[in-house]
Protein backbone atom coordinates (compact mmCIF):
# COMPACT_ATOMS: atom_id res chain seq x y z
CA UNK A 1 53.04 0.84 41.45
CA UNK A 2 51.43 3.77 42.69
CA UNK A 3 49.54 1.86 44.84
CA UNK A 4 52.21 1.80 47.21
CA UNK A 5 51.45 5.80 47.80
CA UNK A 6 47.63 5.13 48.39
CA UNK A 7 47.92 2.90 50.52
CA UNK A 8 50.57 5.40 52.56
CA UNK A 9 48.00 7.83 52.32
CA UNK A 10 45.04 5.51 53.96
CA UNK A 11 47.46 5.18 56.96
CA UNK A 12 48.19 8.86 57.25
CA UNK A 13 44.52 8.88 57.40
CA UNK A 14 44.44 6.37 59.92
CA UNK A 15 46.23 7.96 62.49
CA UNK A 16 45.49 11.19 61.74
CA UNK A 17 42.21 10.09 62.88
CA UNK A 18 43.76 7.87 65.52
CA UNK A 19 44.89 11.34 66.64
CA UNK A 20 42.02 13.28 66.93
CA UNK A 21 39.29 10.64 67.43
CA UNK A 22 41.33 8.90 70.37
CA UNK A 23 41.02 4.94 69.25
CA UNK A 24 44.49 3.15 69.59
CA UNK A 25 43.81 -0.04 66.57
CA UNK A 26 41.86 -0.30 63.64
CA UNK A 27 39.73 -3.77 63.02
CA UNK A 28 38.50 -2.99 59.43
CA UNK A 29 39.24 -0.31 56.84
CA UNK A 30 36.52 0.33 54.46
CA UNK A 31 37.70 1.25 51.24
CA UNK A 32 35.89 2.70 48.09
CA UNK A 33 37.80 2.48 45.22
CA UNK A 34 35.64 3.89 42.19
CA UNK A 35 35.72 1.31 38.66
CA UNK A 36 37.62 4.50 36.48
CA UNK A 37 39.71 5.04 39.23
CA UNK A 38 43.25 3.17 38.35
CA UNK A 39 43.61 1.40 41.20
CA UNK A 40 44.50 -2.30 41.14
CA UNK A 41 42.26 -4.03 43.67
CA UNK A 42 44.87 -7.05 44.84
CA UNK A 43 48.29 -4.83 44.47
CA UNK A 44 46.11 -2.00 47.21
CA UNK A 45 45.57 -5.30 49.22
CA UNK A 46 49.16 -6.08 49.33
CA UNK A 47 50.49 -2.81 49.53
CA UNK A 48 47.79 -2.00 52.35
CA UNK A 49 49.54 -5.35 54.16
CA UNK A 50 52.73 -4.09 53.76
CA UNK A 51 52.52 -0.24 54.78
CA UNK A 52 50.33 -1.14 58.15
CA UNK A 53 52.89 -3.33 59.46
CA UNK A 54 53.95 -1.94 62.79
CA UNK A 55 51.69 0.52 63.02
CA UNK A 56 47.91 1.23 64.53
CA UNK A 57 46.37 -0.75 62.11
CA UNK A 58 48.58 -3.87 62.02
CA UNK A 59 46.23 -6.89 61.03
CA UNK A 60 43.57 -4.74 60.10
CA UNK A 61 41.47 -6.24 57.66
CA UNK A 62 40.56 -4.38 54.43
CA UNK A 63 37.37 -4.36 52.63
CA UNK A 64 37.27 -2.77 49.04
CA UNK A 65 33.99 -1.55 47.98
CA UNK A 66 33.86 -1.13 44.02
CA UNK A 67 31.73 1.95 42.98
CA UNK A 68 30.33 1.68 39.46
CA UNK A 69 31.95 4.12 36.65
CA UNK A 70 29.21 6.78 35.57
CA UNK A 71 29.44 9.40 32.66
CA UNK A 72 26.99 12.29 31.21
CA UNK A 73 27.16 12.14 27.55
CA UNK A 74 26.72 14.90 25.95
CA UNK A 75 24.96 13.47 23.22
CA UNK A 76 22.38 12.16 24.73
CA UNK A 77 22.51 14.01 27.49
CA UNK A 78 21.80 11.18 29.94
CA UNK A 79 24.42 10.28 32.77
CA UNK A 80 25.42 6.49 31.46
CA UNK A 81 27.48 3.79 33.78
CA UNK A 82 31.13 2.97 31.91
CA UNK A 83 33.01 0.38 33.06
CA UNK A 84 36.30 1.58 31.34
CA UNK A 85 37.63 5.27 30.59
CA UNK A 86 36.72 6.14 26.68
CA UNK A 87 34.29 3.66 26.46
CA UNK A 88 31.86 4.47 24.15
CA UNK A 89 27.62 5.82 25.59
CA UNK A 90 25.72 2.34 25.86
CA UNK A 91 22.65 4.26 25.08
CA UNK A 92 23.54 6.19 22.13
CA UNK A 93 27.80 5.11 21.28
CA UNK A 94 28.92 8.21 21.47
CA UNK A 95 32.45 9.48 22.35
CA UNK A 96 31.91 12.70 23.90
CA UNK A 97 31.70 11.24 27.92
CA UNK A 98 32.34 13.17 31.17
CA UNK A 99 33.01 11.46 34.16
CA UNK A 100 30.97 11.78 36.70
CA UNK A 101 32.09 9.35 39.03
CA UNK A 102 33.63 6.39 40.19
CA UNK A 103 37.12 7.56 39.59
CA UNK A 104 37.60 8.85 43.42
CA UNK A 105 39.01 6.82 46.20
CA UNK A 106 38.00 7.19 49.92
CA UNK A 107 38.37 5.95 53.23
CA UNK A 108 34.42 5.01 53.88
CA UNK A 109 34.87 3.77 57.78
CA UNK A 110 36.81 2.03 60.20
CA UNK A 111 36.01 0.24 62.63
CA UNK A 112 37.98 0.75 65.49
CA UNK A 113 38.80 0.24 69.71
């Protein structure tokens, strides 16, 4: 579950910002997690529970925020949303797609004291 390790490195983002930004707890965690990105929405919740236990952001709550999976074909040459990786163009069903997004993950805010 490699989930596990993203949500260890939201926390070293946490207090590395804890650090520098001076706030001592988190409130919310705003997550986006891109469609192509591999990440299991419910196991990040979980895991997210588990790795903040004891730490700044104990009780925090976490909101995902699902960015849409977009491609350029080069068929077409039009930049297409996919909602899987190797799905075929919508517009024109070819197979020769380059992501263009929603396969990052990021830490979008936090709101914090």
């Amino acid at each position: 579950m490699h989930e596990m390790s993203l949500a260890e490195g939201v926390l070293q983002i946490i207090e590395d910002s804890a650090r520098t930004q001076n706030f001592s707890r988190v409130k919310t965690v705003w997550l986006e997690i891109g469609q192509l990105a591999g990440v299991e929405k419910e196991a990040m919740r979980f895991c997210f529970e588990a790795v903040v236990r004891d730490s700044i952001a104990q009780d925090a709550k976490l909101e995902i925020i699902e960015t849409p999976g977009q491609a350029w074909c080069m068929q077409c040459s039009d930049t297409v949303q996919v909602q899987a990786l190797y799905d075929e163009c919508p517009k024109c069903g070819g197979h020769q797609l380059q992501v263009t997004g929603g396969n990052e993950m990021r830490v979008k805010e936090l709101d914090v004291e």
